[in-house]
Every structure is written in C-alpha cells, then in structure tokens.
C-alpha atoms as a PDB file:
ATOM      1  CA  UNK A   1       8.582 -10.324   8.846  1.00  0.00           C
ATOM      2  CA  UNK A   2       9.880  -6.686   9.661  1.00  0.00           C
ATOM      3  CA  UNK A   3      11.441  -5.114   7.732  1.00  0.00           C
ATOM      4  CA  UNK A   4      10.331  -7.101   4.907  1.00  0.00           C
ATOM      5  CA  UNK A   5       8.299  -6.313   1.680  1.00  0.00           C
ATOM      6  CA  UNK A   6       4.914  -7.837   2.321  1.00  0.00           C
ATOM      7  CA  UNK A   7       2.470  -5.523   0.071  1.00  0.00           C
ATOM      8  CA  UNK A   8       2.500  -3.664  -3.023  1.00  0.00           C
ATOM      9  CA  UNK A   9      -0.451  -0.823  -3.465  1.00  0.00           C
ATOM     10  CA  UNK A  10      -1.756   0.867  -6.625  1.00  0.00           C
ATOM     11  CA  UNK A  11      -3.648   4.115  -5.677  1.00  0.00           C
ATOM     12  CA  UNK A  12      -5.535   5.737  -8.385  1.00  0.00           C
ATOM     13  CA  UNK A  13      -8.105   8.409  -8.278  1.00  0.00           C
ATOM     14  CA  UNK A  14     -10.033   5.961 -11.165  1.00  0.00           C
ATOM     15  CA  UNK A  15      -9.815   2.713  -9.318  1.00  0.00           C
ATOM     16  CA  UNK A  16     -12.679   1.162 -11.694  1.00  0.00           C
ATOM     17  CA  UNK A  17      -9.929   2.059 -14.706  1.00  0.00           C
ATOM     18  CA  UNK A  18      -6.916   0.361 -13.128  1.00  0.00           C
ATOM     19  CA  UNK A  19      -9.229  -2.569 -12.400  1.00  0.00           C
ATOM     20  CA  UNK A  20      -9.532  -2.581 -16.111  1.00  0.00           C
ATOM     21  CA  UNK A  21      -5.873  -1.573 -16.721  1.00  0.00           C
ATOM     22  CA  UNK A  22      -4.089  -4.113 -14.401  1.00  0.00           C
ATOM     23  CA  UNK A  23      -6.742  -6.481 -14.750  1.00  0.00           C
ATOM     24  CA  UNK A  24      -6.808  -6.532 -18.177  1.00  0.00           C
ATOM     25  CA  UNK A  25      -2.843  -6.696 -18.914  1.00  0.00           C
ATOM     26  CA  UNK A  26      -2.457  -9.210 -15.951  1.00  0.00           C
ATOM     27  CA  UNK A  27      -5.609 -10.947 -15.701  1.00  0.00           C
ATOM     28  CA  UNK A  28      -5.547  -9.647 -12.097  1.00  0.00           C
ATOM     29  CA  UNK A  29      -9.315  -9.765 -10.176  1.00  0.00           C
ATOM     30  CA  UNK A  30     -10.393  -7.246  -7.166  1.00  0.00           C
ATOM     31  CA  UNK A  31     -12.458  -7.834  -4.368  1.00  0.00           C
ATOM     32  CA  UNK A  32     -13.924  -4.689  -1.984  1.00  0.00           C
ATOM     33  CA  UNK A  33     -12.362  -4.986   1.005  1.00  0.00           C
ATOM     34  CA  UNK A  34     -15.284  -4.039   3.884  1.00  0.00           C
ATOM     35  CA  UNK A  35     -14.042  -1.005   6.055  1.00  0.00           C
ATOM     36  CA  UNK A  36     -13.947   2.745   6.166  1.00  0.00           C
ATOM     37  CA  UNK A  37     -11.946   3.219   3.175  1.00  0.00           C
ATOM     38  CA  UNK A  38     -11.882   2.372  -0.387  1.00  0.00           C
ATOM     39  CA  UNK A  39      -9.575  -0.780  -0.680  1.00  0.00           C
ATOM     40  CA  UNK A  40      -9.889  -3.774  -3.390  1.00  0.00           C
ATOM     41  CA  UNK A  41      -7.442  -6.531  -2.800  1.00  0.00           C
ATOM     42  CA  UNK A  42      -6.072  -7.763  -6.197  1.00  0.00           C
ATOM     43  CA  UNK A  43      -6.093 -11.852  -6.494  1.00  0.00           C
ATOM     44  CA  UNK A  44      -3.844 -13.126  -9.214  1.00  0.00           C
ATOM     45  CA  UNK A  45      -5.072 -15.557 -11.816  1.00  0.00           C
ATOM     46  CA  UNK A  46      -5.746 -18.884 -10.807  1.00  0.00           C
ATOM     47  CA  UNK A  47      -4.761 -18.508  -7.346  1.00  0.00           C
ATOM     48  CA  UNK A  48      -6.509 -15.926  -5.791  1.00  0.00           C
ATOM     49  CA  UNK A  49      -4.246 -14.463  -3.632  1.00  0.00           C
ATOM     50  CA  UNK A  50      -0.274 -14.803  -3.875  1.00  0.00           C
ATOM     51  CA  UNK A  51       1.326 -17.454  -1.828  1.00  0.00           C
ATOM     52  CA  UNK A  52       5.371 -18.654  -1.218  1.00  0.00           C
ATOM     53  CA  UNK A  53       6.126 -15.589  -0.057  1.00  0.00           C
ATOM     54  CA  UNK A  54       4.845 -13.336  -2.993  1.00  0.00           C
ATOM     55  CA  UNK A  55       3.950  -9.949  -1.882  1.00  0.00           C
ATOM     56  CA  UNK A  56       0.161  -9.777  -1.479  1.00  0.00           C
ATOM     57  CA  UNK A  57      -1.518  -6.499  -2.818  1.00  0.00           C
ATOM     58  CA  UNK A  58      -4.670  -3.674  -2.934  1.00  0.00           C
ATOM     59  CA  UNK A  59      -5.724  -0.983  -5.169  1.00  0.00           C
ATOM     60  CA  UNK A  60      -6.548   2.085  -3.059  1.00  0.00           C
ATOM     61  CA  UNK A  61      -9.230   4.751  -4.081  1.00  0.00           C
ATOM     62  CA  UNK A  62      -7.091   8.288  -3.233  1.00  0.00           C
ATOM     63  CA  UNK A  63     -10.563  10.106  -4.305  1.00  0.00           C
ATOM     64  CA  UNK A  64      -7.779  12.823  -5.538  1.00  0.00           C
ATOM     65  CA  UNK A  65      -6.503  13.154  -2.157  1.00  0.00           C
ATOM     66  CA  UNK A  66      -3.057  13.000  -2.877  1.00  0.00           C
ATOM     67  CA  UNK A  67      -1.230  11.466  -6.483  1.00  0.00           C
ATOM     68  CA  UNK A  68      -2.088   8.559  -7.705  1.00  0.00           C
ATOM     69  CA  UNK A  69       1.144   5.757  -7.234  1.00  0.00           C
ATOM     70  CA  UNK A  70       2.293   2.215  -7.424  1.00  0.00           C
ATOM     71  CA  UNK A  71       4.320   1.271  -4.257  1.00  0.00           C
ATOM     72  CA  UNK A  72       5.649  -1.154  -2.352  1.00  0.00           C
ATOM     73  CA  UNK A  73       5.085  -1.598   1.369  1.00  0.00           C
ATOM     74  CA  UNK A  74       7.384  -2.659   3.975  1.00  0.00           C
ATOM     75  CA  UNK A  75       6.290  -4.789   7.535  1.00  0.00           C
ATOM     76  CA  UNK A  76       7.671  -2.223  10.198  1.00  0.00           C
ATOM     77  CA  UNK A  77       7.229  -2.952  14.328  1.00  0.00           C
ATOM     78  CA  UNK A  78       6.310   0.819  14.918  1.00  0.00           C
ATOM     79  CA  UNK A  79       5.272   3.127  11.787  1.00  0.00           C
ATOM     80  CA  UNK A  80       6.247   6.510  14.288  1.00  0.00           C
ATOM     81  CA  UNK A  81       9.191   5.040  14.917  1.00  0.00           C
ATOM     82  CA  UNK A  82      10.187   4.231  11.643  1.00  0.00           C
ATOM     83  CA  UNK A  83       9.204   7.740  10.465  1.00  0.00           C
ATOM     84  CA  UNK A  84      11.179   9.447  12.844  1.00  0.00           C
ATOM     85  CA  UNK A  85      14.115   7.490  11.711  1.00  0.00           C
ATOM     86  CA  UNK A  86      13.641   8.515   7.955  1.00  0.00           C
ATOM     87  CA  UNK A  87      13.412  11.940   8.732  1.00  0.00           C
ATOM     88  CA  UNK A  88      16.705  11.737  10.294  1.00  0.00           C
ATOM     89  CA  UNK A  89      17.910   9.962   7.130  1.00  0.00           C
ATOM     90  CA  UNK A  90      17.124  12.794   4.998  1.00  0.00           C
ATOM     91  CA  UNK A  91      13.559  11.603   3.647  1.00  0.00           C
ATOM     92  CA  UNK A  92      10.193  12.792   4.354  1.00  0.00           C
ATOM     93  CA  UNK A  93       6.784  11.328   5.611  1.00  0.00           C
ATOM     94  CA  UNK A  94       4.245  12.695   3.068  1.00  0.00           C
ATOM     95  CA  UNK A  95       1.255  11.019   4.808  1.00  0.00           C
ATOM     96  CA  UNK A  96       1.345   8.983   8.556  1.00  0.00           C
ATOM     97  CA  UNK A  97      -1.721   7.307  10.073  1.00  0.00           C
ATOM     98  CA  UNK A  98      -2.039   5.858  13.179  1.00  0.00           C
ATOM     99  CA  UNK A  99      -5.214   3.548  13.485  1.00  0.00           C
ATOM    100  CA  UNK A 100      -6.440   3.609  10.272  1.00  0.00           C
ATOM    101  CA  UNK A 101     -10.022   2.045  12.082  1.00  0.00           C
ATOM    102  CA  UNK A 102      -9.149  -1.406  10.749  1.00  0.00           C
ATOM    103  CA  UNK A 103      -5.939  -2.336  13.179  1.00  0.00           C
ATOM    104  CA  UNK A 104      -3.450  -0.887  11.051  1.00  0.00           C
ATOM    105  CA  UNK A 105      -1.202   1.780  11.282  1.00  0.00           C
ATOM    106  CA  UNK A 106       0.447   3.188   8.154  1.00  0.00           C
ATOM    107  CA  UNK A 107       2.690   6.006   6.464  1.00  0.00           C
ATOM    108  CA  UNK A 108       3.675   6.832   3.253  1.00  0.00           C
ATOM    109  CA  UNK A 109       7.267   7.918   2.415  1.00  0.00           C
ATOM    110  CA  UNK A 110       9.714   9.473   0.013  1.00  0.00           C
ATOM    111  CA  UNK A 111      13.448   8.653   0.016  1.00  0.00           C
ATOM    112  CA  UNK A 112      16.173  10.884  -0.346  1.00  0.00           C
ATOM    113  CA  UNK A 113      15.684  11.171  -4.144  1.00  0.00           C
ATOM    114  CA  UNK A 114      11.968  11.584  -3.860  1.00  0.00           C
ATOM    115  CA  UNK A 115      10.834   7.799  -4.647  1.00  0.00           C
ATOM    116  CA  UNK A 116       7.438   7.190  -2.448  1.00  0.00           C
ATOM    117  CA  UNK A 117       7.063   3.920  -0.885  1.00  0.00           C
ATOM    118  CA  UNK A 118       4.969   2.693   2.265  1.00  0.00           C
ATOM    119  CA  UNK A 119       5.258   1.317   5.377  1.00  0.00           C
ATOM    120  CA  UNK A 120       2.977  -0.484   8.120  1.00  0.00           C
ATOM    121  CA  UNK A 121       1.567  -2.594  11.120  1.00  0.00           C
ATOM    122  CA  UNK A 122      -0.615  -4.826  11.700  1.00  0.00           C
ATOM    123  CA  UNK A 123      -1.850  -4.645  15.339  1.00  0.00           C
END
C-alpha cells in the first residue's frame, strides 16, 4: 500500500467543535484514541470505520501548535526518505517525526505551491 492514500486527518485547535462540525454535517462519530497525543478516529455512519478501500481517518488536537488543516495522508516505506526526496523536488517538510511513541513515524508536507499534505509508517 505505498505510496497510496490510506488516511485523511482534520487538525483543529477546537477538536470538540469539529466533532460537532463534521459530525453534525456528516453524521460522522469519534472515538479517543489511547496514546500520548490527542487523536479521535472518526467512524462513518452505520459502519464504523470505512471499509473497500475507503481512506480511514482521525481528528488531531494541534493545541495551537501549528494551523489547523484537513489533509490527506499517504502510506510511505521510509518518512526520512521520502522527505529528503521532496526537498529535492522543490517542497518543504513543515513538521517530521520519527517515533511518534505509538509505532509510527510521520511528516507533514507542503508541495511546490504550498498545499500541506502528510505522509507515514506504520512500523
């Protein structure tokens, strides 16, 4: 599944208000997600979470740490890698972690018109 979009994120300093937002135009549910961030995963009416291939998703809690966003992710074998690359490509890693304390390593980019989007893995 590299190099595949597998996630979607909304980040919001308000996450209790884009529960309501997105839950209330889409009928979409959150559940807390235990670890050491703030992370609800969204389940999608009468199903819970997607299936067939749909791109599962999470709201993120930023807690003002950087803008709020709605993003997709892509499945990537090696986030450093695939930062180095877009820096060669003209874009720009705004945020990279490696080991986020939950088995995944993640970065967040911008393409070479500014658009953020994310990658990860899954170790």
């Amino acid at each position: 599944m590299d190099n595949t979009v597998t996630w979607f994120e909304v980040a919001s300093a308000d996450p209790e208000g884009a529960e309501r937002f997105y839950g209330g135009l889409f009928g979409w549910s959150f559940s807390r997600e235990d670890g050491p961030i703030d992370y609800r995963m969204i389940g999608y009416p009468g199903g819970g979470q997607p299936a067939g291939g749909q791109p599962a998703g999470g709201l993120f809690n930023t807690k003002g740490d950087f803008p709020d966003h709605a993003v997709f992710h892509v499945q990537v074998a090696d986030v450093e890698a695939a930062c180095r690359r877009t820096e060669s490509l003209g874009g720009k890693v705004v945020k990279m972690v490696i080991d986020d304390g939950a088995g995944t390593d993640f970065a967040y980019l911008q393409d070479t018109s500014g658009s953020l989007f994310g990658i990860f893995h899954r170790r």
